[in-house]
Every structure is written in structure tokens, then in C-alpha cells.
Protein backbone atom coordinates (compact mmCIF):
# COMPACT_ATOMS: atom_id res chain seq x y z
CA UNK A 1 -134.19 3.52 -136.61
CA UNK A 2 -136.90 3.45 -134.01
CA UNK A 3 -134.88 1.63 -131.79
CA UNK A 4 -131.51 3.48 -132.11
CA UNK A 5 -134.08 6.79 -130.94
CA UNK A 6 -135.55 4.97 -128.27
CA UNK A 7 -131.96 4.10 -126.78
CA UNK A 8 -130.31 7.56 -127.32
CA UNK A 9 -133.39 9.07 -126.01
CA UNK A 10 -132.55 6.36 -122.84
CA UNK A 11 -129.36 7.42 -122.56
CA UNK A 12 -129.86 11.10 -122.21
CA UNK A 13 -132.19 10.41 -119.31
CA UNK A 14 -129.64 8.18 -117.36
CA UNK A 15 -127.56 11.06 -117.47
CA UNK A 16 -129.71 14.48 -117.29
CA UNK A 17 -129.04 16.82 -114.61
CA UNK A 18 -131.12 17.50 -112.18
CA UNK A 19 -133.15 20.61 -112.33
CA UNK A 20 -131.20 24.16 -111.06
CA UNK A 21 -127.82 22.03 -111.80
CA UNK A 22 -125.29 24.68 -113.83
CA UNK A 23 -122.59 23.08 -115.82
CA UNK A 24 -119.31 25.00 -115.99
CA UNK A 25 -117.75 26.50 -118.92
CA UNK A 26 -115.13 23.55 -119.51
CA UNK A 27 -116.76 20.91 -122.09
CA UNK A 28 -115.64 18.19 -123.30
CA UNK A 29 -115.59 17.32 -127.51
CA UNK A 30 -116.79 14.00 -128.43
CA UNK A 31 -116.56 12.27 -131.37
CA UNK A 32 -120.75 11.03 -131.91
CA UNK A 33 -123.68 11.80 -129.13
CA UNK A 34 -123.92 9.05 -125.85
CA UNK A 35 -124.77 5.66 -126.60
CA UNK A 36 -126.37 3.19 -123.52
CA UNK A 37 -127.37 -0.23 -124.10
CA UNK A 38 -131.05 -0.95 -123.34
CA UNK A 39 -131.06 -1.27 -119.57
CA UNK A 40 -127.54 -0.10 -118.90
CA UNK A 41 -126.94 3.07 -116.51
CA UNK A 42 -124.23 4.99 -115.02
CA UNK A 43 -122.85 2.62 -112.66
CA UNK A 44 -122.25 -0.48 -115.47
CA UNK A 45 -120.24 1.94 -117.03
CA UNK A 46 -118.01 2.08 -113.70
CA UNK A 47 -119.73 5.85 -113.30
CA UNK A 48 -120.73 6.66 -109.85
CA UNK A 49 -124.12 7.16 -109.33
CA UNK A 50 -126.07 10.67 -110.42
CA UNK A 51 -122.79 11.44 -112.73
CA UNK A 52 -124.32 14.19 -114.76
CA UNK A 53 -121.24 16.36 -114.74
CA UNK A 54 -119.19 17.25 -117.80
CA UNK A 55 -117.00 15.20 -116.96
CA UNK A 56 -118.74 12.06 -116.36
CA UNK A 57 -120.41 12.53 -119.93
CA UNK A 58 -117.24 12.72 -121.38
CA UNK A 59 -115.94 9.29 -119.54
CA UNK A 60 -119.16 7.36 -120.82
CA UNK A 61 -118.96 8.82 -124.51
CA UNK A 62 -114.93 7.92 -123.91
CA UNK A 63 -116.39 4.36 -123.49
CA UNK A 64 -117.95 4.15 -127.06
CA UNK A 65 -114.31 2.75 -128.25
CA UNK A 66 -115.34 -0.87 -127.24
CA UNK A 67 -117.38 -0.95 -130.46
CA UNK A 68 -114.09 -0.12 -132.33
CA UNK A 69 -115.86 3.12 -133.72
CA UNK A 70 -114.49 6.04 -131.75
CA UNK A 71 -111.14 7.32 -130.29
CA UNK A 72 -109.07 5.57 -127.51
CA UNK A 73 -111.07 5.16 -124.68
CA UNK A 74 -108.59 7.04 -122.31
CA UNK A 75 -108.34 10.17 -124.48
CA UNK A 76 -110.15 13.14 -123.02
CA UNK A 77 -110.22 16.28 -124.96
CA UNK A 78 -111.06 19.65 -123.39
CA UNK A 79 -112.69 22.16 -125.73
CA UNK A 80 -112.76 25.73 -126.10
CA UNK A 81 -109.61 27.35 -126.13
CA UNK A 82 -110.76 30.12 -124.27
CA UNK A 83 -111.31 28.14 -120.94
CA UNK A 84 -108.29 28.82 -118.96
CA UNK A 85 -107.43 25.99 -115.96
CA UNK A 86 -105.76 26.80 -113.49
CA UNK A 87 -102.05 24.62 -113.54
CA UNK A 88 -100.40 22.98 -110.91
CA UNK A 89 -98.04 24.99 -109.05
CA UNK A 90 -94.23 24.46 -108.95
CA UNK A 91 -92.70 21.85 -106.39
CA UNK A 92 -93.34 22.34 -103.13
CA UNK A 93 -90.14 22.87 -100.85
CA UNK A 94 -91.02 21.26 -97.48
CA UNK A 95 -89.40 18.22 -96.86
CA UNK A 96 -91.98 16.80 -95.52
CA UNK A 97 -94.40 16.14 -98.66
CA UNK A 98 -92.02 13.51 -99.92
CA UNK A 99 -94.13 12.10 -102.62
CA UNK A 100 -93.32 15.08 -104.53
CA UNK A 101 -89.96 13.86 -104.87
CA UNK A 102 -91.22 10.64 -106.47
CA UNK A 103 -92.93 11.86 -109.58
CA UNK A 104 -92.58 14.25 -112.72
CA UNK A 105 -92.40 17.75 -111.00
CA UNK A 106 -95.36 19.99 -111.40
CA UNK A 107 -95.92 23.18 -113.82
CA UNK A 108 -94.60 26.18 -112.37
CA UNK A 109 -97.57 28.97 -112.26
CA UNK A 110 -98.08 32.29 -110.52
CA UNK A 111 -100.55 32.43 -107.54
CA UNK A 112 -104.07 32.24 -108.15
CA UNK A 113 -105.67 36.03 -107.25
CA UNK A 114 -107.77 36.13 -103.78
CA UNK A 115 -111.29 36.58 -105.83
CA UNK A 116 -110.40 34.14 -107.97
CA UNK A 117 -112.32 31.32 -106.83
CA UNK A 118 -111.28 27.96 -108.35
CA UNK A 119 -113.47 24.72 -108.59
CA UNK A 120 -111.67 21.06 -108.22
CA UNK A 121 -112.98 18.92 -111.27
CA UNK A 122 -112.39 16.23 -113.20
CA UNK A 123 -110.50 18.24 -115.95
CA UNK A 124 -107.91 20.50 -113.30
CA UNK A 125 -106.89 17.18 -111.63
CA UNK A 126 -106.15 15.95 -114.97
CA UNK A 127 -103.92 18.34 -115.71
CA UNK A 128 -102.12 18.46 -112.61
CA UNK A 129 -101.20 14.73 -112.55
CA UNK A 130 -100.55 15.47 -116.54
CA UNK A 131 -102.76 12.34 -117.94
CA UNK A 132 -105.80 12.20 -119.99
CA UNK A 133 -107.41 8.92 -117.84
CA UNK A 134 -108.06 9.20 -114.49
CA UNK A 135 -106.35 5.49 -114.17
CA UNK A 136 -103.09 7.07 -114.42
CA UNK A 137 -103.41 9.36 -112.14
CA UNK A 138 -101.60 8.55 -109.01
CA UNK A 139 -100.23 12.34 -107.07
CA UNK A 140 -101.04 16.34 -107.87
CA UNK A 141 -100.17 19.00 -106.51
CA UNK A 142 -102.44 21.87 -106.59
CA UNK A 143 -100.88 24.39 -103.40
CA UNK A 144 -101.96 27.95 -104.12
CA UNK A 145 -104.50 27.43 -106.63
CA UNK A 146 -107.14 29.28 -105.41
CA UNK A 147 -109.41 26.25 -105.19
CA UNK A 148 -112.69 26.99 -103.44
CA UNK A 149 -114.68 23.73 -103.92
CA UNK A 150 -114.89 20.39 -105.58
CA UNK A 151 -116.98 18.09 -107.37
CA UNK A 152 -117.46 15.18 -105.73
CA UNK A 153 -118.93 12.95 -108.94
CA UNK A 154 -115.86 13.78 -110.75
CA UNK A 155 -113.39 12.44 -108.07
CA UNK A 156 -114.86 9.16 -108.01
CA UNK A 157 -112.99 8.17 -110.86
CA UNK A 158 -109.58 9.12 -109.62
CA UNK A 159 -109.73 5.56 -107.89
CA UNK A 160 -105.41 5.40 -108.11
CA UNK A 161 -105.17 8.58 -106.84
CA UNK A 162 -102.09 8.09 -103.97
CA UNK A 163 -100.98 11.61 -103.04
CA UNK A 164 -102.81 15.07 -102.98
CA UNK A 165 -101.16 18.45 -101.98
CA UNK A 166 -104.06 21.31 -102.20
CA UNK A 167 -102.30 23.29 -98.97
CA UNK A 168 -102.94 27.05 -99.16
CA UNK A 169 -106.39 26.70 -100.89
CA UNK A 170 -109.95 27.53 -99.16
CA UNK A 171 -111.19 23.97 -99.68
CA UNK A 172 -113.09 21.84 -96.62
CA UNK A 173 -111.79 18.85 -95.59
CA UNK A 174 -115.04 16.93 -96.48
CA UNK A 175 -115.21 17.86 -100.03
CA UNK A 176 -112.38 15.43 -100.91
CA UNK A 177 -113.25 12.45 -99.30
CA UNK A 178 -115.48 10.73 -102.73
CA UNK A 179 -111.63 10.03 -103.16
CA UNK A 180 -111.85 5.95 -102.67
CA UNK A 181 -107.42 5.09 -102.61
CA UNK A 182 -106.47 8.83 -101.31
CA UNK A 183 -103.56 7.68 -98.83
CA UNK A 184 -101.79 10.94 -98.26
CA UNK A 185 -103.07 14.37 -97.84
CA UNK A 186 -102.12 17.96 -97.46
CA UNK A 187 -104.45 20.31 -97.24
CA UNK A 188 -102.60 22.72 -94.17
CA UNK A 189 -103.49 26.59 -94.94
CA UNK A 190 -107.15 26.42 -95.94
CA UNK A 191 -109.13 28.29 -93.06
CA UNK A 192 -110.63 25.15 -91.79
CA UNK A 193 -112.56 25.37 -88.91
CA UNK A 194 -114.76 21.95 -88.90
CA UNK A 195 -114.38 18.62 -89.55
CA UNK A 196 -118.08 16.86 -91.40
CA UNK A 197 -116.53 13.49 -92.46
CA UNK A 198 -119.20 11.47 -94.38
CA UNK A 199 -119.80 7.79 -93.11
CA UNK A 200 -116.92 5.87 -94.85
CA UNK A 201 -114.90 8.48 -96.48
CA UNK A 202 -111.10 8.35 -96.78
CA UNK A 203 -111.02 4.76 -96.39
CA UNK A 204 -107.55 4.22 -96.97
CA UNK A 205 -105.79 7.68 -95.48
CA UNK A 206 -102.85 7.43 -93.11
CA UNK A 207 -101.08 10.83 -93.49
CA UNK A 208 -103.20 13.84 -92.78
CA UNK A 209 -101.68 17.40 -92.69
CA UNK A 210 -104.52 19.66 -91.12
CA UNK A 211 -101.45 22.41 -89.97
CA UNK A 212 -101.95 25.83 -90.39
CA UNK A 213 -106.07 25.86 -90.09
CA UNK A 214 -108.54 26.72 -87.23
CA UNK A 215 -109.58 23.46 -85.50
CA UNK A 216 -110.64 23.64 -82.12
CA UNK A 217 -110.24 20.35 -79.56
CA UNK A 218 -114.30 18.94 -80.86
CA UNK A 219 -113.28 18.90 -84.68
CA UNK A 220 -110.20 16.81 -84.35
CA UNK A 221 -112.24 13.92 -82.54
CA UNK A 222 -114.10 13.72 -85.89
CA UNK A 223 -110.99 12.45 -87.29
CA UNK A 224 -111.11 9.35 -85.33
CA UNK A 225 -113.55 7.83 -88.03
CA UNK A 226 -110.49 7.69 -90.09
CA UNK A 227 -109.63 3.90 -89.45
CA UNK A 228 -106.08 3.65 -91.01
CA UNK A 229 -104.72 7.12 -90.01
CA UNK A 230 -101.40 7.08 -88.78
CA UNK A 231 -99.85 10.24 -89.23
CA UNK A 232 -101.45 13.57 -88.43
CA UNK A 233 -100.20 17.28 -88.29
CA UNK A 234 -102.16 20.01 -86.19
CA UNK A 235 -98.78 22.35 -86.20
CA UNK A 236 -99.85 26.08 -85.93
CA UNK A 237 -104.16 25.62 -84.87
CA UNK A 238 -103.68 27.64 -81.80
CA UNK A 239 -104.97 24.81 -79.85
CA UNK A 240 -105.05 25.21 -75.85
CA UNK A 241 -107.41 22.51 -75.55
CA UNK A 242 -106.98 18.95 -76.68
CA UNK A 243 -110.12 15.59 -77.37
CA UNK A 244 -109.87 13.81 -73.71
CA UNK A 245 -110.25 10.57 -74.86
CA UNK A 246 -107.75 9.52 -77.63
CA UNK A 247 -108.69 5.61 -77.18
CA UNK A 248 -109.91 5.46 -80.72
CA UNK A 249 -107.39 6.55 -82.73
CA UNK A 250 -106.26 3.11 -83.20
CA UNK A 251 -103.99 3.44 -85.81
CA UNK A 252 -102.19 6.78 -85.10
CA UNK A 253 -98.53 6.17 -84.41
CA UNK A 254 -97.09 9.78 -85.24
CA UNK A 255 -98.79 12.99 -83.82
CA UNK A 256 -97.27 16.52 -84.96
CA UNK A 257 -98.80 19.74 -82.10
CA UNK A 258 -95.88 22.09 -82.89
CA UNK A 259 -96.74 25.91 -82.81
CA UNK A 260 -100.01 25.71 -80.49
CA UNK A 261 -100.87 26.92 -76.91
CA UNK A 262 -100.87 23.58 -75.24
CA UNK A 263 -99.32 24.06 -71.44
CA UNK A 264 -102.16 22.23 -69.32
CA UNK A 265 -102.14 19.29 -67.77
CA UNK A 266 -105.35 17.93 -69.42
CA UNK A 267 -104.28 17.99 -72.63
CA UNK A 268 -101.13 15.82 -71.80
CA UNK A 269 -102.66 13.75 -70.00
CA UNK A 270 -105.20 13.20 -72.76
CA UNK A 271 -102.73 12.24 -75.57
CA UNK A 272 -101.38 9.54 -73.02
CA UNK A 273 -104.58 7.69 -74.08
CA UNK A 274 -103.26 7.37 -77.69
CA UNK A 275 -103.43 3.65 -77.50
CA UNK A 276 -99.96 3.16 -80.11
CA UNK A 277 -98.51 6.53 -80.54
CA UNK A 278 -94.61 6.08 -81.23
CA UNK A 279 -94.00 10.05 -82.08
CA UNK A 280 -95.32 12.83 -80.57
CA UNK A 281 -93.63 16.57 -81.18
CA UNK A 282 -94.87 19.80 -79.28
CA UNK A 283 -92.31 21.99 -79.66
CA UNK A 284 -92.80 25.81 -79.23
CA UNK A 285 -96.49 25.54 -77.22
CA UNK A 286 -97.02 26.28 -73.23
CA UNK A 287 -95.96 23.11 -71.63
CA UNK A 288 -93.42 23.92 -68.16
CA UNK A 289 -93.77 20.48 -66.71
CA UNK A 290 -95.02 16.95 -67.39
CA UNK A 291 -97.41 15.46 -65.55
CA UNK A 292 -97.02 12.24 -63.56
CA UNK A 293 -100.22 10.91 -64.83
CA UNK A 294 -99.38 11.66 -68.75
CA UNK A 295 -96.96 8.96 -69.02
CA UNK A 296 -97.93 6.41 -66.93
CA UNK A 297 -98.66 3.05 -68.81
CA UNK A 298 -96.86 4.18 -71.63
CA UNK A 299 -98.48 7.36 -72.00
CA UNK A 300 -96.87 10.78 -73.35
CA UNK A 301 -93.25 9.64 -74.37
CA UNK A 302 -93.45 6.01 -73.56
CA UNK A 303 -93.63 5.12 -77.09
CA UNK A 304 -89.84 6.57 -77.79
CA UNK A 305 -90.14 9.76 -80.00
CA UNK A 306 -91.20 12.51 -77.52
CA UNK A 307 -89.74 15.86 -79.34
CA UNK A 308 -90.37 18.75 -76.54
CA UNK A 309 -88.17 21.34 -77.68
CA UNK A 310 -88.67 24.75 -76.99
CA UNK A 311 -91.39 25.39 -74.19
């Protein structure tokens, strides 16, 4: 009746996009139109605020099954067979991304083409932690994918997402961090060359692999907003220069600088500041001596793991 308009007419505005907003080609099939409760918007249905992507809509129709009436509430079904995602690749071999050992192993795929330009959604991390609810989805691996940018609003419901491996992508570091219980991420190989965090993002990330990018010494002190970070990799960033205060990277016990230019005594003296570092490696860079001043008071090497190697 009437009412049943008014409402569905309700609805539809909670969840309108804002003007100039293009939705992609990926949509997803419901089984009868949205449905809000008189006074009810996006976040009492555990949506993050200005969800007006495909994906959202397709989490709050999802939500319909309370009244017994639709499908299971978890099942998300993407339409038009024509839309083709890009799959996870296969395993990744380094040894050091051992979450991938813990899980089902990812899709093997060929490399995504250089103008191919790839967009992180809802739906592609779906299918790369192979679920249809975002609940269950805990690691993915996306390395190679071609994967260009993300959409924030979408990530906000991955709230068990653990583990993330997007190395050799062209994705910033910021575009990830809507991603609430993220505690482990790779993204080495994606041409990054700043470091925007937004005020409280990654809350809960300890191991960072920024290897392979192009940060320069002002970008990594950025990274000191992340409160529970305790491993991070800068291998291969051609550094020469390093922060000169490392007082605030409280948590940081295990600090990887393999494969840079660091030789001068500033920059170890610097990361003798790290208030609890236990490991620090800096093999192949430009360092012929240690400095007195580096390891006093615990500094460079006082914590126990001091890897030096080839100089």
C-alpha cells in the first residue's frame, strides 16, 4: 500500500549515490527490490556509512532473510556472465608470507596485462578468499593482479579479514586501510612513493611489507601512526637516508633494510633510537663501520638480532 511505497521510496534514498558516482559493470541479482524499516539506515544494517556501492546494496537486500522470505543471508550472487574478475593468483613462493601456508591455496591465473587496470571490490576479494560472506573471509592473495585502486565502502565489511598479499600491484598504501582487523600485509612491488595514512587506519597491523617500492626517509615516519606495528620490510627502496628520530615506533621489534644505500653514520645512529627493536637486518647496503654512538644504550644490535652481512 501507501505505506509499503513510502518505505521503499525511503530506502532508495538511504542508499542513492551521490551525483557523478559510476557503478561498475559487476551487479549483483537479488531476489525482491531493498526493503528499510521506517527510520532505519545504512549503519543499523552494520553498513558503513554512504554505502551506495554495488556491493553494499547487495549486503542490505542479503539482509531481507530475517523475515524468512528471501535466500540465506550470506549468499551473494554475481550476475552477468560476461563480467570477467580477475582470480587470485597461484601461491606465492617466498617463505616469508607464511599465512599462505595456513589456508586453501589460491587459483592459479596468468598475469594481469600492464593496461589492464583492476579495481579492489567487494566481489574480487570474495573470490579470492573463495566465500560468498565477507564473515568468512579471513586471508587473499591477490599478487599480480593488476589492481589499480580500491573501494573503500566495500572493505568495511571484510571485518575478519587477517592476511592480505596484493604485492606486485599499483595500489597505494592508503587505499586499504577502511580494513578494521587487517593484521598482516604485503603490498612490496607497487611503485609507492608516499605514505597518506588516514587518522586511525590499520588499527590492528603488525607486519608491514613496503619492500620493493620508492619511499624516501619522510614517508616511512608516517608509519609511526601505526600503533601495533611490529614487523616492517623496506628491503630494496634505495634508501640512503633514514627518519632521525625512531622514538615512536613503540611497538616495532623487527626491522628488515636489506638491498638499500644506507652507509652513513646518521642513519645508524638513528635506528639506535628504536626504543624495542630485537631484529634489525641490512645486509647488502653501504655500511663500512659502526658507529660508537649507534649502539650505545642498547642501540643498533643491542637488542640481539643484528644481521650485517654483506657490506
Amino acid at each position: 500500500g501507501n505505506m509499503t511505497d513510502a518505505l521503499d521510496a525511503e530506502a532508495e534514498d538511504l542508499f542513492r549515490p551521490p551525483d557523478g558516482y559510476k557503478e561498475t559493470g559487476r551487479r549483483i541479482i537479488v531476489d525482491s527490490e531493498p526493503h528499510a524499516p521506517n527510520g532505519l539506515g545504512p549503519r543499523d544494517y552494520h553498513l558503513p556509512p554512504g554505502s551506495y556501492t554495488p556491493f553494499a546494496r547487495g549486503i542490505m537486500n542479503s539482509l531481507k532473510a530475517q523475515s524468512g522470505k528471501a535466500r540465506k543471508p550470506t549468499a551473494m550472487r554475481v550476475g552477468e556472465a560476461s563480467i570477467s574478475l580477475q582470480p587470485p593468483p597461484g601461491q606465492v613462493p617466498r617463505n616469508q608470507r607464511k599465512f599462505i601456508q595456513i589456508g586453501a591455496r589460491a587459483k592459479s591465473q596468468p598475469k594481469a596485462k600492464e593496461k589492464d587496470e583492476v579495481t579492489l571490490d567487494g566481489f574480487l576479494l570474495l573470490d579470492a578468499c573463495h566465500v560468498e560472506d565477507p564473515d568468512d573471509a579471513v586471508q587473499a592473495v591477490l599478487e599480480g593482479a593488476g589492481i589499480t585502486s580500491a573501494v573503500p565502502e566495500d572493505l568495511a565489511f571484510f571485518t575478519r579479514l587477517t592476511h592480505l598479499d596484493v604485492g606486485d600491484n599499483r595500489l597505494q598504501l592508503d587505499r586499504l586501510a577502511g580494513l578494521p582487523n587487517l593484521q598482516e600485509l604485503h603490498i612490496d612491488c607497487n611503485g609507492i612513493i608516499s605514505i597518506g595514512l588516514p587518522a586511525g587506519g590499520f588499527p590492528r597491523l603488525e607486519v608491514l611489507n613496503l619492500s620493493y617500492n620508492g619511499l624516501r626517509a619522510e614517508q616511512i615516519s608516517n608509519l609511526a601512526q601505526l600503533a601495533c606495528l611490529r614487523e616492517l620490510d623496506l628491503t630494496g627502496n634505495r634508501l640512503s637516508r633514514l627518519p632521525a628520530n625512531w622514538t615512536e615506533f613503540l611497538e616495532l621489534r623487527k626491522l628488515t633494510l636489506d638491498r638499500n644505500l644506507i652507509g652513513s653514520d646518521e642513519a645508524l645512529i638513528a635506528l639506535g633510537t628504536t626504543p624495542y627493536l630485537k631484529e634489525l637486518s641490512l645486509e647488502l647496503n653501504r655500511i663500512e663501520r659502526i658507529p660508537a654512538a649507534a649502539v650505545e644504550n642498547g642501540g643498533v644490535g643491542g637488542g640481539g638480532g643484528f644481521y650485517f652481512g654483506q657490506n
